[in-house]
Protein backbone atom coordinates (compact mmCIF):
# COMPACT_ATOMS: atom_id res chain seq x y z
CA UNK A 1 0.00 0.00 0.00
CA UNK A 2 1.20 3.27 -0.90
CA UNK A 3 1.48 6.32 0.89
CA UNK A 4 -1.00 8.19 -1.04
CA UNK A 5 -3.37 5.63 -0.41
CA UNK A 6 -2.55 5.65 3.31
CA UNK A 7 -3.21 9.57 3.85
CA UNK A 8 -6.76 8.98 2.01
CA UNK A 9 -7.43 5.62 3.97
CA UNK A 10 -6.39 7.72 7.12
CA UNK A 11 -8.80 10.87 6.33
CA UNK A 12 -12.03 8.60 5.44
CA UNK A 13 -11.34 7.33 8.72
CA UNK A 14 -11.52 10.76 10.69
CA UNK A 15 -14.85 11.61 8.54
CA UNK A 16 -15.84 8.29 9.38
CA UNK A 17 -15.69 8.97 13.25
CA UNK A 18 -17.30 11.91 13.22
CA UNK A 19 -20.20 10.28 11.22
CA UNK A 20 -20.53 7.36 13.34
CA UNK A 21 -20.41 9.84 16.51
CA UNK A 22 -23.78 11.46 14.91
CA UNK A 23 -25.17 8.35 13.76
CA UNK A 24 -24.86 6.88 17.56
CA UNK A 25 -27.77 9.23 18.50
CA UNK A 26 -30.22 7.03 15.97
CA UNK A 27 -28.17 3.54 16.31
CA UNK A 28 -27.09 3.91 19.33
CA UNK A 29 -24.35 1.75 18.13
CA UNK A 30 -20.79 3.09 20.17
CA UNK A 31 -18.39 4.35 17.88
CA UNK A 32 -15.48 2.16 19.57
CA UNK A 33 -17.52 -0.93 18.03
CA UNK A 34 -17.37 -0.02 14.74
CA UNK A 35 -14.01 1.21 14.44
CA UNK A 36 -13.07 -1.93 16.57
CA UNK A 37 -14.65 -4.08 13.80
CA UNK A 38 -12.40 -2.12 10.50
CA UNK A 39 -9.33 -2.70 12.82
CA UNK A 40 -10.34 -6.22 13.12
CA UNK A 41 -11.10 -6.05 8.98
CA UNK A 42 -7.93 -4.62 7.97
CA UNK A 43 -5.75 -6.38 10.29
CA UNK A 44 -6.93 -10.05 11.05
CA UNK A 45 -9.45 -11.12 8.78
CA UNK A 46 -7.89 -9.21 5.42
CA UNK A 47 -4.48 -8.61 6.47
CA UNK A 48 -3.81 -5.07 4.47
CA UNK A 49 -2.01 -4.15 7.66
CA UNK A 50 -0.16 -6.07 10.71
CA UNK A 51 0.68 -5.09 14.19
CA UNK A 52 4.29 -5.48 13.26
CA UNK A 53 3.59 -2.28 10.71
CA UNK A 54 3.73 -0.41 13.74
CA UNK A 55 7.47 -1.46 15.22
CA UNK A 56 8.27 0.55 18.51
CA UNK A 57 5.78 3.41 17.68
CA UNK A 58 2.54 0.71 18.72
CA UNK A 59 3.34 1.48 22.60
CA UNK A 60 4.09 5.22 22.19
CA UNK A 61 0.86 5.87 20.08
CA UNK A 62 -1.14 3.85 23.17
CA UNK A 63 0.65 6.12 25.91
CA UNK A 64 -0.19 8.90 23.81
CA UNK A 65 -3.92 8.24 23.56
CA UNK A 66 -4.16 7.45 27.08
CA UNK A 67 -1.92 10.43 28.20
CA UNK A 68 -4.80 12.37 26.42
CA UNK A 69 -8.18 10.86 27.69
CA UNK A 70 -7.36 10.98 30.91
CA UNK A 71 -5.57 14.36 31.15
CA UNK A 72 -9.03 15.97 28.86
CA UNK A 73 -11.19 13.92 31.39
CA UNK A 74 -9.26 15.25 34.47
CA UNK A 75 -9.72 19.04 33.46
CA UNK A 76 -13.41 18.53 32.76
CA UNK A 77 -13.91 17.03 36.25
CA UNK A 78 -15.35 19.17 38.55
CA UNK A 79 -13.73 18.55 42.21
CA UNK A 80 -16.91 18.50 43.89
CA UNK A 81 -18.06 15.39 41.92
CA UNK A 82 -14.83 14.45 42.40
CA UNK A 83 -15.36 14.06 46.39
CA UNK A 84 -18.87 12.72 45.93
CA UNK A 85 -17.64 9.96 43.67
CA UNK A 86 -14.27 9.01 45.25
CA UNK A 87 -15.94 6.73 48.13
CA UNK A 88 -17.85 4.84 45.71
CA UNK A 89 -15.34 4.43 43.31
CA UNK A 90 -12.47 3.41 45.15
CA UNK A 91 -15.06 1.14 46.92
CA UNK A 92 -16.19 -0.23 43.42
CA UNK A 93 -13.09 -0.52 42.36
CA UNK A 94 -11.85 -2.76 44.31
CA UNK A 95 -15.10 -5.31 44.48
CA UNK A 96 -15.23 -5.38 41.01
CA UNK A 97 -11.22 -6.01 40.91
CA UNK A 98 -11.07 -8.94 43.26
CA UNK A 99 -14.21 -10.35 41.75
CA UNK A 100 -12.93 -10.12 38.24
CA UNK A 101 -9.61 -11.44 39.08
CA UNK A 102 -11.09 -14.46 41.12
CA UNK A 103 -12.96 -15.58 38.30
CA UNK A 104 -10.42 -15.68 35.63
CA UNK A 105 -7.92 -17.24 38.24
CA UNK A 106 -10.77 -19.83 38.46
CA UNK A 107 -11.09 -20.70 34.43
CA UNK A 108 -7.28 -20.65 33.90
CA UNK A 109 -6.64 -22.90 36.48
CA UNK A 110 -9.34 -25.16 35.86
CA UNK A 111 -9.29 -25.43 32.01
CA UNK A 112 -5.89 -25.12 31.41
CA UNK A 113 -3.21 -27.98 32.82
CA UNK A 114 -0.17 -26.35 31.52
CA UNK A 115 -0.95 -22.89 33.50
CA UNK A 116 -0.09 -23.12 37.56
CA UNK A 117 -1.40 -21.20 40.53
CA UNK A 118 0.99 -17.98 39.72
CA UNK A 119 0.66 -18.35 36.23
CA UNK A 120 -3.57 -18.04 36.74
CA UNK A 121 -3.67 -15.39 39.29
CA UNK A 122 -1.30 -13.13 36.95
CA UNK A 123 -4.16 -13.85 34.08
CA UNK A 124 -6.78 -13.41 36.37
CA UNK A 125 -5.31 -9.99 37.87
CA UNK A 126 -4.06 -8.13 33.90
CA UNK A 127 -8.38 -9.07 32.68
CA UNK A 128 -9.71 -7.56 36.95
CA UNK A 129 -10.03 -3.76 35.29
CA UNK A 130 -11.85 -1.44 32.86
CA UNK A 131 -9.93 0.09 30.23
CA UNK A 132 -10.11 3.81 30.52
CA UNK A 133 -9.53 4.74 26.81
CA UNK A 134 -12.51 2.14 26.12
CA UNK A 135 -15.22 3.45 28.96
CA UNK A 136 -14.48 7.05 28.76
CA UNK A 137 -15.23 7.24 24.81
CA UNK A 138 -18.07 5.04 25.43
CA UNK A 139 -19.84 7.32 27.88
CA UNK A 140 -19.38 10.28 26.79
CA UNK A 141 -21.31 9.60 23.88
CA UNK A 142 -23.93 8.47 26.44
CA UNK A 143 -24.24 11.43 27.95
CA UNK A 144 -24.26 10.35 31.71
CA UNK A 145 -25.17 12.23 34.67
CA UNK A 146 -21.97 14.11 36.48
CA UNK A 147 -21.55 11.22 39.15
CA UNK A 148 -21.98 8.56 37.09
CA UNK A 149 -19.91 9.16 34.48
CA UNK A 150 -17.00 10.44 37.71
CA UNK A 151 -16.88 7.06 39.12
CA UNK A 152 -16.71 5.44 36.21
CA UNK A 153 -13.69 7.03 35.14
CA UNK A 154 -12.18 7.01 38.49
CA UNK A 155 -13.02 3.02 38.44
CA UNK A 156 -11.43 2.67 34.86
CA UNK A 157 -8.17 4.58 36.04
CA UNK A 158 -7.63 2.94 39.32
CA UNK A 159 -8.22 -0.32 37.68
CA UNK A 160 -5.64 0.14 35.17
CA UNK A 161 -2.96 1.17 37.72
CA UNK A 162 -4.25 -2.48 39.63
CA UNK A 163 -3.70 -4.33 36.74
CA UNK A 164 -0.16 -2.85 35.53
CA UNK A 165 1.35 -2.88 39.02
CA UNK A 166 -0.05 -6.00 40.52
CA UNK A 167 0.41 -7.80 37.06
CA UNK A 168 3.89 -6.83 36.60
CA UNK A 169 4.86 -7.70 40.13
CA UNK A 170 3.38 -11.26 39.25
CA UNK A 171 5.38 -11.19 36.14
CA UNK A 172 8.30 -11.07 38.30
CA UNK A 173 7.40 -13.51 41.05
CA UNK A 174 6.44 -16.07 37.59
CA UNK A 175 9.85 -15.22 36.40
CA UNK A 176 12.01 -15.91 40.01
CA UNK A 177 9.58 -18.65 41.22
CA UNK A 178 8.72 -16.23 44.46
CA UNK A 179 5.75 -14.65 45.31
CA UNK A 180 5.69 -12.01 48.28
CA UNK A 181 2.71 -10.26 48.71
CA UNK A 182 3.97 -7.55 50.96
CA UNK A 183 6.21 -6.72 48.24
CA UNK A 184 3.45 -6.44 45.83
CA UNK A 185 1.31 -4.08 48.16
CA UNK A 186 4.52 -1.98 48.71
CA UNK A 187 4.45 -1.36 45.33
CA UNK A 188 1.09 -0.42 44.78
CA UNK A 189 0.49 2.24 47.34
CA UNK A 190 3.87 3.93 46.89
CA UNK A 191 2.91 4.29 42.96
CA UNK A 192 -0.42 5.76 44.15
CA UNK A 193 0.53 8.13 46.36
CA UNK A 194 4.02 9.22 44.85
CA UNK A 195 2.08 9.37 41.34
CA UNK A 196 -0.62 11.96 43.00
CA UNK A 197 1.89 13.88 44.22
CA UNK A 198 3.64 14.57 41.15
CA UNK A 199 0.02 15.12 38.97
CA UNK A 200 -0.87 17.60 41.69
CA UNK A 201 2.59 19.43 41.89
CA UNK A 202 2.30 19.81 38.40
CA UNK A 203 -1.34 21.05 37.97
CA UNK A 204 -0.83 23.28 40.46
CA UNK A 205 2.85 25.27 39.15
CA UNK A 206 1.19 24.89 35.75
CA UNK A 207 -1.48 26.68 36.61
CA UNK A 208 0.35 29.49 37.71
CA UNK A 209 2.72 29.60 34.45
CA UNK A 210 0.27 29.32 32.29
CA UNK A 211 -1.13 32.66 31.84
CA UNK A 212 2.36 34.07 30.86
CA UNK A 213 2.87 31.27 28.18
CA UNK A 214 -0.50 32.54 26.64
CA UNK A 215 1.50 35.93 25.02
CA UNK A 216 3.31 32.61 23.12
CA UNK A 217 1.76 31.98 19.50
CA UNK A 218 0.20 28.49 19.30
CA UNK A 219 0.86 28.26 23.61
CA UNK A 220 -2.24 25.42 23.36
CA UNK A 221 0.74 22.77 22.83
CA UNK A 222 3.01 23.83 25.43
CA UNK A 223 0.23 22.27 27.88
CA UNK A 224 0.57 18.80 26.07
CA UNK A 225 4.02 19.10 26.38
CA UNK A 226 3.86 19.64 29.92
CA UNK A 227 1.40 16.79 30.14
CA UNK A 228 4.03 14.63 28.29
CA UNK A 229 6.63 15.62 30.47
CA UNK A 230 4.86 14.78 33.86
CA UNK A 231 3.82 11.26 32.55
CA UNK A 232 7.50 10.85 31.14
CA UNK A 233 9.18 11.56 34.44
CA UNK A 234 6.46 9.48 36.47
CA UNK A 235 6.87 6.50 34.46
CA UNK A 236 10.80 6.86 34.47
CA UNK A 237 10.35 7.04 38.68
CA UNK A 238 8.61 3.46 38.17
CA UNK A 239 5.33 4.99 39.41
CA UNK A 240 1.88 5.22 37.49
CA UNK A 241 1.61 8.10 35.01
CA UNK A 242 -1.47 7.58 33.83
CA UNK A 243 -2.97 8.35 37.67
CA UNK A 244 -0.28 11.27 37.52
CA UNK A 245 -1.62 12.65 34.27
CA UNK A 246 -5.26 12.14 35.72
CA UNK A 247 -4.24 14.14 39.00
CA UNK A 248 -2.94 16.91 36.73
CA UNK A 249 -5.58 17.29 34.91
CA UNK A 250 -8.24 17.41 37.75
CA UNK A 251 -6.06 20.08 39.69
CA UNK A 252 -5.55 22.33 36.36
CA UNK A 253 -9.35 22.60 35.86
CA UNK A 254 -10.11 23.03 39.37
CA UNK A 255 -7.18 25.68 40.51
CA UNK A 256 -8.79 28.53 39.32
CA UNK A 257 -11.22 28.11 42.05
CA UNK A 258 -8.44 29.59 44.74
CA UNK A 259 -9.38 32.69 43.20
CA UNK A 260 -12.75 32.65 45.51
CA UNK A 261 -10.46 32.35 48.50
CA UNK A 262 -8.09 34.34 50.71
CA UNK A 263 -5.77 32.70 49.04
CA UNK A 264 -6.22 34.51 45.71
CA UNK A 265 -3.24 36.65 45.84
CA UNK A 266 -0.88 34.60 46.55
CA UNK A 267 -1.71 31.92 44.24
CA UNK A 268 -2.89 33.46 41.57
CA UNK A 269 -4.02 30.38 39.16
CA UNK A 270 -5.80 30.50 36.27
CA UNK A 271 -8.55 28.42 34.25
CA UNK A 272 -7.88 26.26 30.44
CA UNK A 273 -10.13 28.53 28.27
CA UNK A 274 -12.87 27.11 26.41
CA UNK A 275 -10.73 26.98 23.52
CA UNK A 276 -7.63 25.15 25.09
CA UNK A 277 -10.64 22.44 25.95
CA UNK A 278 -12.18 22.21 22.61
CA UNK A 279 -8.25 21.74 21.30
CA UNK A 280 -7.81 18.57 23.91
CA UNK A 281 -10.90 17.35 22.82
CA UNK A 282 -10.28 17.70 19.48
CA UNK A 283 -6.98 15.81 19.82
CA UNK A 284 -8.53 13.32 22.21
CA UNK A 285 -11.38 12.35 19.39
CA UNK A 286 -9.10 12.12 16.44
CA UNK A 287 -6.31 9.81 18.74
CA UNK A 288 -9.36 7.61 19.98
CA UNK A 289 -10.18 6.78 16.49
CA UNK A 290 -7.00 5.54 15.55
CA UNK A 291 -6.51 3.96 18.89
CA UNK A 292 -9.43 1.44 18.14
CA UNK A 293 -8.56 0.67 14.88
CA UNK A 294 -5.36 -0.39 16.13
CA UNK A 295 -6.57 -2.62 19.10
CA UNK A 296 -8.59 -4.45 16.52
CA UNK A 297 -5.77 -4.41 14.05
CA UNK A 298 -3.95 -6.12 17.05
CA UNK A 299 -6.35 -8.58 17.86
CA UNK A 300 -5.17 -12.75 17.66
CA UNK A 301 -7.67 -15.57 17.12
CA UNK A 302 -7.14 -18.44 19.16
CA UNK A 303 -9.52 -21.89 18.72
CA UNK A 304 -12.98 -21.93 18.91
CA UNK A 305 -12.98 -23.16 22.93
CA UNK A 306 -10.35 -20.09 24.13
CA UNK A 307 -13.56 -18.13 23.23
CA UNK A 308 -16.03 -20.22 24.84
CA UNK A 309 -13.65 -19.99 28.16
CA UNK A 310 -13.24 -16.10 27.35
CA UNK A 311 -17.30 -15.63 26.49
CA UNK A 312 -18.00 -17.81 30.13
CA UNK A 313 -15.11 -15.03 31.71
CA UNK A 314 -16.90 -11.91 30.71
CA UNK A 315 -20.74 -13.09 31.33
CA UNK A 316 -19.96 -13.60 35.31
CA UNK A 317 -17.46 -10.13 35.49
CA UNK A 318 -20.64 -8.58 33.51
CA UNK A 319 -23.37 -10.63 35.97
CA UNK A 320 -21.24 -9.69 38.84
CA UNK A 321 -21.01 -5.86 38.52
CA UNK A 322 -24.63 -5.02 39.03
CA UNK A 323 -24.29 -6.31 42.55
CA UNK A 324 -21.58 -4.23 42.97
CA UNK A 325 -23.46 -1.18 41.92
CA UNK A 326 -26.54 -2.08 44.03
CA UNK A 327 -24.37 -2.02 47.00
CA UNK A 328 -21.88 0.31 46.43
CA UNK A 329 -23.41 3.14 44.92
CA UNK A 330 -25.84 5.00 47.17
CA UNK A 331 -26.07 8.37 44.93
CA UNK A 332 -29.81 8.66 43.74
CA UNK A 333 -29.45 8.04 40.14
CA UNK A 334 -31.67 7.07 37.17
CA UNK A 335 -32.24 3.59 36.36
CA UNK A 336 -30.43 3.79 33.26
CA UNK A 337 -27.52 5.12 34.81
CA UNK A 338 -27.15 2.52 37.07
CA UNK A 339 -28.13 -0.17 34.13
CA UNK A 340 -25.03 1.11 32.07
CA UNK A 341 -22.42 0.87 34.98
CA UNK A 342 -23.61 -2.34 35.73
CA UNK A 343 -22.52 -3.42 32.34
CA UNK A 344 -19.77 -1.32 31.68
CA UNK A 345 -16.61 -3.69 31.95
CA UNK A 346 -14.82 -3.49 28.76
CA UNK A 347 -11.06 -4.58 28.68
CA UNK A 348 -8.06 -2.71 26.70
CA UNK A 349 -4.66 -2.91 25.24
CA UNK A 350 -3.20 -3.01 29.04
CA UNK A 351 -4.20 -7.03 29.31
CA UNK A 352 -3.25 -7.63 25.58
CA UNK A 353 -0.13 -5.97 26.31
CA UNK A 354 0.79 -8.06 29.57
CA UNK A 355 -0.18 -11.47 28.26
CA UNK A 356 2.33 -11.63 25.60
CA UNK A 357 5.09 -11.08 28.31
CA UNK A 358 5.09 -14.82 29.55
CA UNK A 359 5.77 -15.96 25.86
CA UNK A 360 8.76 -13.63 25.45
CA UNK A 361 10.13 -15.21 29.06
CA UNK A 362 9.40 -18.31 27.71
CA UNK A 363 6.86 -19.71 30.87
CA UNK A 364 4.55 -22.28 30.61
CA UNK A 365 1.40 -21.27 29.48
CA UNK A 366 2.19 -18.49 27.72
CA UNK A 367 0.90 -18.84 24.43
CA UNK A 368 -2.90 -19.99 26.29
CA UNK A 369 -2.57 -17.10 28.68
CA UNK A 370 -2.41 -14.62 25.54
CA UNK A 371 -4.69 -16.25 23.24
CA UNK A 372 -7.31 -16.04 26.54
CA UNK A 373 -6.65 -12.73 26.94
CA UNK A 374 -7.00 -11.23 23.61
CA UNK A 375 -10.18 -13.18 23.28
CA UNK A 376 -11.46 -11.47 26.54
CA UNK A 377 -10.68 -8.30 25.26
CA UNK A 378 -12.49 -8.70 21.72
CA UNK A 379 -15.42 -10.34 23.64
CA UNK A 380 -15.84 -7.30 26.66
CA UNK A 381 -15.64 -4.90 23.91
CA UNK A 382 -18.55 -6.32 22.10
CA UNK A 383 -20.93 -7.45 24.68
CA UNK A 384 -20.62 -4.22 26.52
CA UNK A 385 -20.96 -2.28 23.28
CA UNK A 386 -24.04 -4.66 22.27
CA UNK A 387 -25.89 -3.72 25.49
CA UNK A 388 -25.35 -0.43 25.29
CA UNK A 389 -27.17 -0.32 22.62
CA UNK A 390 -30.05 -2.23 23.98
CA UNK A 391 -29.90 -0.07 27.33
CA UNK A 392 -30.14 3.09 24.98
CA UNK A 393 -33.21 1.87 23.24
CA UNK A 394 -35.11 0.72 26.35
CA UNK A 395 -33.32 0.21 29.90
CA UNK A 396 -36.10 -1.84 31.53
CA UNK A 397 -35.35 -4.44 28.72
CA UNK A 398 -32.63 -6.01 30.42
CA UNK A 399 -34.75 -8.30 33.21
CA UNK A 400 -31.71 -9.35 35.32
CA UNK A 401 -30.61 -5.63 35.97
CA UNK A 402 -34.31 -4.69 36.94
CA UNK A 403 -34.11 -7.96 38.64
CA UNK A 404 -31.11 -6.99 40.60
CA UNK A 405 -30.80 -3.01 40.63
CA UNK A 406 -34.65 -2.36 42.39
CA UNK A 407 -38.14 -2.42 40.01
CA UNK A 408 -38.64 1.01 38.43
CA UNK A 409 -42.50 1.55 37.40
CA UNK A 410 -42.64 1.44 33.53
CA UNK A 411 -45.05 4.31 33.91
CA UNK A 412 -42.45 6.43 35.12
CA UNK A 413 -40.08 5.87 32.65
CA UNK A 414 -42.61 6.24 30.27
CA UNK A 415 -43.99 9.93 31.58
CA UNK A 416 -40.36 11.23 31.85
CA UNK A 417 -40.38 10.21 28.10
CA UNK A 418 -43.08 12.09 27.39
CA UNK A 419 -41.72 15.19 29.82
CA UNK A 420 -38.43 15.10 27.62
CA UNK A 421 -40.58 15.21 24.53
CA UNK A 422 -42.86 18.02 25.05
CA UNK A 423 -39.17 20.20 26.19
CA UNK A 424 -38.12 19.03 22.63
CA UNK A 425 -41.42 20.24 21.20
CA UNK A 426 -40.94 23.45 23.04
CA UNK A 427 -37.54 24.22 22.23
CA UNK A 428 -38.83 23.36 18.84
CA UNK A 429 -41.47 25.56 19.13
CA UNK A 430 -39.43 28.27 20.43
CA UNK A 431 -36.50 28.13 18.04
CA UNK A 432 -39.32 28.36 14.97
CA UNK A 433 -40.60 31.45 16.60
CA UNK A 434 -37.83 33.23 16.98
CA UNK A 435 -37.13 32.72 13.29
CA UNK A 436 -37.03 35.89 11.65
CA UNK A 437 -35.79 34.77 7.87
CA UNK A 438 -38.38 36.73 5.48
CA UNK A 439 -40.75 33.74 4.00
CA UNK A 440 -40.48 33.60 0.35
């Protein structure tokens, strides 16, 4: 393929994107499905191009894309959702985590003879979390109420820190034959806490320099570069940059608010203008797009069983998580916000990723533990994306999360309908009004 052909192929994808994005509002198919699917058609099934394509630039462009959705999530979070979410996140977090883990320990263990104890719990642990550049995307498009969507994204970042630093410490334990879970837990809270530090440090002098790089033509970059810098040096310190990046984020967009303070003078921060947002998300949209294209583009088939195992896998994470929800979450919230948390568990690249360590170290199991995981990545992606779409169309469809989350009255649900329809009409109404263009 030549490189003319590339730079069309790669502009009919971005108009692709943003149709699909407008089409989801009629579908209500996500976006991350369908560019999932032409990763999976290009790569895969037709083979026009391989994961190998990519060399050493594969890992930077998935930093990248992560450095920017949860960086343009952070500075869109407002802190006060941001205390009214923590509790239940952290809390969901780690149910959903153990419970995830446990039951892919369980299936590797059980169904596989060449993969030990060790070798299980590190699959079980890398599949435990939601991938943040796959739930973020996803419900944005959904539109969810402020606390909702919060503690789902805290949930999707925290995971992914749980599943790089506990899985890599197993890694290590596979590779020296000793496990030591004090070490592990060292590890995890000193990349937590030395991580926030850094994000916050950062936010917080950034927000202070920023106004004076604004006299800078094109200063909107400088930001990203100072984004890139504090994930850089966090990952160097072996500590978590994507919670550092997160951190940042949250404290640039929430700084500003010293200025209502005594504080005021001496710290005299200032606010990303609506501009410097609509430049992140522009950025953010445009990476996404590629970024799913190239998860399905790295996608591996394994035998028709590894997806039976992986399809049993997801159904009890998904089956498990409206529990979770039911006790965990005590915010009042609509039905259909709770319906879609309860069935938000997609996996990433950060599993993927992991499971084809143990085949480069040579352990036993490797090639099973990979071809699981990839398949438990594919299948997450799709169920989750297929019941969004049915939870779009009609939440009370779904009997087991009615079942399990409390009964809501169909009449209710129904009369809000209506309530939302008649503000439509209005609006409607109103806009036609207001109309002054001269009739011809």
């Amino acid at each position: 393929m030549n490189i003319p052909v590339i730079i069309i192929m790669i502009g009919l994808l971005i108009f692709g994107a943003h149709l699909f994005n407008g089409l989801f509002k009629f579908t209500k198919i996500p976006n991350v499905l369908i560019l999932l699917v032409i990763g999976i058609a290009a790569g895969p099934i037709f083979g026009f191009v391989r994961e190998a394509h990519f060399g050493s630039m594969g890992p930077i462009f998935t930093s990248i894309t992560l450095i920017l959705i949860l960086f343009e999530s952070g500075t869109n979070l407002k802190i006060g959702e941001l205390f009214k979410s923590i509790g239940s996140a952290f809390l969901l977090t780690l149910f959903n985590f153990i419970a995830s883990a446990v039951i892919g320990t369980f299936v590797a263990v059980t169904f596989f003879s060449d993969i030990d104890m060790l070798s299980a719990v590190f699959f079980g642990v890398i599949i435990a979390g939601t991938s943040s550049a796959v739930v973020i995307p996803i419900i944005k498009q959904l539109k969810m109420n402020e606390k909702g969507y919060t503690t789902l994204m805290l949930e999707s970042a925290l995971s992914d820190v749980l599943c790089l630093v506990i899985g890599l410490a197993l890694l290590q334990a596979m590779k020296q034959g000793v496990f030591e879970v004090s070490a592990i837990l060292n590890t995890v809270w000193r990349s937590f806490l030395f991580a926030f530090i850094i994000g916050f440090a950062g936010g917080f002098i950034w927000s202070l320099i920023i106004r004076y790089t604004r006299i800078i033509e094109n200063s909107k970059v400088m930001s990203l570069a100072f984004v890139f810098i504090v994930y850089g040096l966090t990952e160097y310190l072996k500590l978590n940059g994507g919670i550092a990046v997160l951190i940042f984020g949250i404290t640039l967009g929430n700084a500003h608010l010293l200025q209502n303070t005594f504080l005021r003078k001496a710290f005299p921060a200032k606010e990303l203008r609506p501009s410097e947002k609509g430049f992140f998300s522009e950025l953010v949209f445009i990476m996404s797009t590629f970024f799913f294209v190239y998860v399905g583009i790295c996608m591996k088939f394994g035998s028709v069983w590894i997806y039976l195992l992986a399809l049993l896998i997801v159904g009890l994470i998904i089956a498990i998580r409206p529990l979770s929800i039911k006790l965990l979450v005590r915010t009042k919230m609509s039905f259909k916000d709770l319906s879609i948390m309860s069935i938000m568990a997609p996996k990433g690249l950060v599993p993927a990723i992991l499971a084809s360590i143990p085949i480069q170290y040579g352990l036993a199991g490797g090639e099973n533990i990979q071809m699981l995981s990839f398949a438990v990545v594919l299948l997450s992606i799709l169920i989750c994306s297929i019941l969004v779409i049915i939870l779009s169309k009609n939440p009370l469809k779904i009997g087991y999360l009615k079942k399990v989350l409390g009964h809501q009255e169909e009449e209710e649900t129904i009369e809000n309908t209506f309530k939302e329809d008649a503000s439509i009409d209005e609006i409607s109404t109103e806009e036609i009004n207001n109309d002054n263009t001269p009739l011809e």
